[in-house]
Each structure stands twice: as structure tokens, then as C-alpha cells.
Protein backbone atom coordinates (compact mmCIF):
# COMPACT_ATOMS: atom_id res chain seq x y z
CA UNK A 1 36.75 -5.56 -23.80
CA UNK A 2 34.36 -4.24 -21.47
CA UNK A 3 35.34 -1.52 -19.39
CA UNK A 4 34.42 -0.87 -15.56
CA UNK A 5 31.71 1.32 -16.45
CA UNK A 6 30.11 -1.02 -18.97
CA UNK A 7 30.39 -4.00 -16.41
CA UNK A 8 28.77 -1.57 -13.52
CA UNK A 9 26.02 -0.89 -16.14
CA UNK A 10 25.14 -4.58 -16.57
CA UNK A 11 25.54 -5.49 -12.69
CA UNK A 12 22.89 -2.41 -12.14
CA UNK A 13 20.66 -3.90 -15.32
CA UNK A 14 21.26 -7.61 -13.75
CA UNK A 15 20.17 -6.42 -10.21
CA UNK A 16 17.06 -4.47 -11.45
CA UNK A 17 15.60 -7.41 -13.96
CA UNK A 18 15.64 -9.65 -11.12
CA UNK A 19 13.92 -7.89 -8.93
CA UNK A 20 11.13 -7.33 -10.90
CA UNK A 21 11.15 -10.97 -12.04
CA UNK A 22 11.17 -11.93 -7.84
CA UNK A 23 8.37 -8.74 -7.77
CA UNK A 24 6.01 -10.84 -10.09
CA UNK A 25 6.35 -14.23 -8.69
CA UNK A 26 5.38 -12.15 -5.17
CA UNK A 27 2.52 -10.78 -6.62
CA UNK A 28 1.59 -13.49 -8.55
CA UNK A 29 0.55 -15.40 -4.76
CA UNK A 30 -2.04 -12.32 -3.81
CA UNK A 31 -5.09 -13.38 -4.64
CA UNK A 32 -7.61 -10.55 -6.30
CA UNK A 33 -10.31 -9.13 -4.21
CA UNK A 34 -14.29 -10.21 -5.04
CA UNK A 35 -16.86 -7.56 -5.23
CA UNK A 36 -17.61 -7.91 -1.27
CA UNK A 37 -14.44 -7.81 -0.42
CA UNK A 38 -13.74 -4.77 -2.02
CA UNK A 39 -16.95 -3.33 -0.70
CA UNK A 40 -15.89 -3.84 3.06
CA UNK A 41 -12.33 -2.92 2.82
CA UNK A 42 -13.14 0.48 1.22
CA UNK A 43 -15.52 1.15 3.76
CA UNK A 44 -12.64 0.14 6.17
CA UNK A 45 -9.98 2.37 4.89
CA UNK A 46 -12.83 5.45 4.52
CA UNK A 47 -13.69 5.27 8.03
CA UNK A 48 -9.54 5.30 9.21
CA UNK A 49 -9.93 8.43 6.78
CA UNK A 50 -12.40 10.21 8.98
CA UNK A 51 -10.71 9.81 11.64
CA UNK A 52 -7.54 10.98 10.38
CA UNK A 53 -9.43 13.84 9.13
CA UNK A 54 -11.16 14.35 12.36
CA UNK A 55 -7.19 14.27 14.12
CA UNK A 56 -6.26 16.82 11.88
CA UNK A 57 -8.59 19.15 12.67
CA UNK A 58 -8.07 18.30 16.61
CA UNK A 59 -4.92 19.09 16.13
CA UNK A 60 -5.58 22.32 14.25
CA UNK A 61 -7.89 23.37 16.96
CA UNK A 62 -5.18 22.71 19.86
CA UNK A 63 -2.31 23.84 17.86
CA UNK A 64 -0.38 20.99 18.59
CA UNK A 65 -0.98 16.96 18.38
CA UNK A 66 -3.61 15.36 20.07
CA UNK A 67 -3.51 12.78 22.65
CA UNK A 68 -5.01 9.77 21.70
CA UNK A 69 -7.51 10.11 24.73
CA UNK A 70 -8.29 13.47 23.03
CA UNK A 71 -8.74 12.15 19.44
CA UNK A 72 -10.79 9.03 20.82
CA UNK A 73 -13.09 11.49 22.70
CA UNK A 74 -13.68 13.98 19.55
CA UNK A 75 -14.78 11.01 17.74
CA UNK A 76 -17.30 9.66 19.97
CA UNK A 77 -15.26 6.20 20.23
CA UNK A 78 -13.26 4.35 23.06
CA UNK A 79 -9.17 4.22 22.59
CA UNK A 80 -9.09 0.50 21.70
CA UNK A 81 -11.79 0.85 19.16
CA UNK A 82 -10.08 3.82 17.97
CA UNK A 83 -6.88 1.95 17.35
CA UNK A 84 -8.62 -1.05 16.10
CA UNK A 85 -10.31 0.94 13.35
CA UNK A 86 -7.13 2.23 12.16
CA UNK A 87 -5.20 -1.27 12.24
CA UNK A 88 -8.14 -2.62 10.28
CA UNK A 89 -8.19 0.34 7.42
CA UNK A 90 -4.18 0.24 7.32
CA UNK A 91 -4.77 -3.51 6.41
CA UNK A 92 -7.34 -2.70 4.09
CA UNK A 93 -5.20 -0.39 2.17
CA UNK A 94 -2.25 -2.95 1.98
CA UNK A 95 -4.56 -5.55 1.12
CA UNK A 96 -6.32 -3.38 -1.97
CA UNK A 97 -2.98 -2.12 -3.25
CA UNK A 98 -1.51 -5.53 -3.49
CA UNK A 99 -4.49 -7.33 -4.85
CA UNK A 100 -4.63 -3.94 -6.98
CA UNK A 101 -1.06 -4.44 -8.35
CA UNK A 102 -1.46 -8.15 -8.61
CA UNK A 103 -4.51 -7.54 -11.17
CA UNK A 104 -2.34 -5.24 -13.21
CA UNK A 105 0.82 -7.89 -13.37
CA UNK A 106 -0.72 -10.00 -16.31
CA UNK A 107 -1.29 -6.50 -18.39
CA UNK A 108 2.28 -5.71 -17.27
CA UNK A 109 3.44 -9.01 -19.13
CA UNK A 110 1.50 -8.75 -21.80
CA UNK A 111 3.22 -5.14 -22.70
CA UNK A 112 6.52 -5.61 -21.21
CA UNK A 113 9.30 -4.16 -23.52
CA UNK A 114 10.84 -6.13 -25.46
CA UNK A 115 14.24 -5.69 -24.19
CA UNK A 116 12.58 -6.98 -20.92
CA UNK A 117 14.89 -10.52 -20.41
CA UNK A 118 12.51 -12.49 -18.85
């Protein structure tokens, strides 16, 4: 007979195996990055780095958070193409740490305890 702790146990164990079963199907759809791509969307998510950087020390300087007028002018770059910079490297970080995860799945599998139910 099981008792209600047991039976919480296994709904827990259940809920966790399939969600790293519906985790690997995900990841199984990203596709992994080629040399280029790579290439550009590093350079992508080092220049939203700079500018980060470049906030920071804005803000260090004013003692409080810059305006993005302010941070736009201390970089030498128009708002828009401030904010389009950092859309692009945020997507360039997603992008690498999915197709980064999705290149690690088959070595996952391949070393997956075997207690591991699927």
C-alpha cells in the first residue's frame, strides 16, 4: 500500500520526467548554428555588451539611470539604432543558447541515467 507521501513522490517524479521528455522534443526542432552564423550573432550580442557596459558607466557617472536619449548620445548612436542593436543581440543570445542546448541534447541521451524512463 502506498502511502500519501509515496504517491506525492511519484506525481513529483511523473511531472518532472515529462517535462524533460516535452524539453527534448522542443529542442530537438532548433536547428544548430553554422560557422557564419555563429560568427555574426557573437558579434551581435558583443556589441549589446558595450553598450550595456557603456550604460553602466553613464549611470555611474550620473549617479542614477540614464535616459535613453542620454545613453544613445554617450554612444555616438541614434535612439532607434540604439534599441535595434539591443533587440538584435537579445535575439542573438536566445538564438546561441538554444541552438547551444540543442547540440548538447544528443550527448544528454547518450549519458542519461539509467533510471531515466524514457
Amino acid at each position: 500500500m502506498t502511502t500519501p507521501e509515496t504517491r506525492n513522490q511519484l506525481t513529483h517524479a511523473a511531472i518532472n520526467t515529462d517535462l524533460v521528455r516535452t524539453y527534448l522534443r522542443e529542442i530537438d526542432r532548433v536547428p544548430l548554428l553554422s560557422a557564419e552564423q555563429e560568427l555574426m550573432y557573437s558579434r551581435q550580442v558583443q556589441q549589446m555588451m558595450v553598450l550595456t557596459q557603456a550604460k553602466t558607466a553613464l549611470a555611474q557617472t550620473l549617479e542614477r539611470e540614464p535616459t535613453v536619449k542620454e545613453w544613445a548620445h554617450k554612444v555616438n548612436l541614434a535612439e532607434s539604432d540604439l534599441s535595434s542593436i539591443l533587440v538584435m543581440g537579445q535575439q542573438a543570445k536566445q538564438r546561441m543558447i538554444e541552438a547551444n542546448c540543442a547540440w548538447r541534447c544528443p550527448l544528454l541521451r547518450s549519458t542519461r541515467s539509467a533510471t531515466w524512463s524514457f
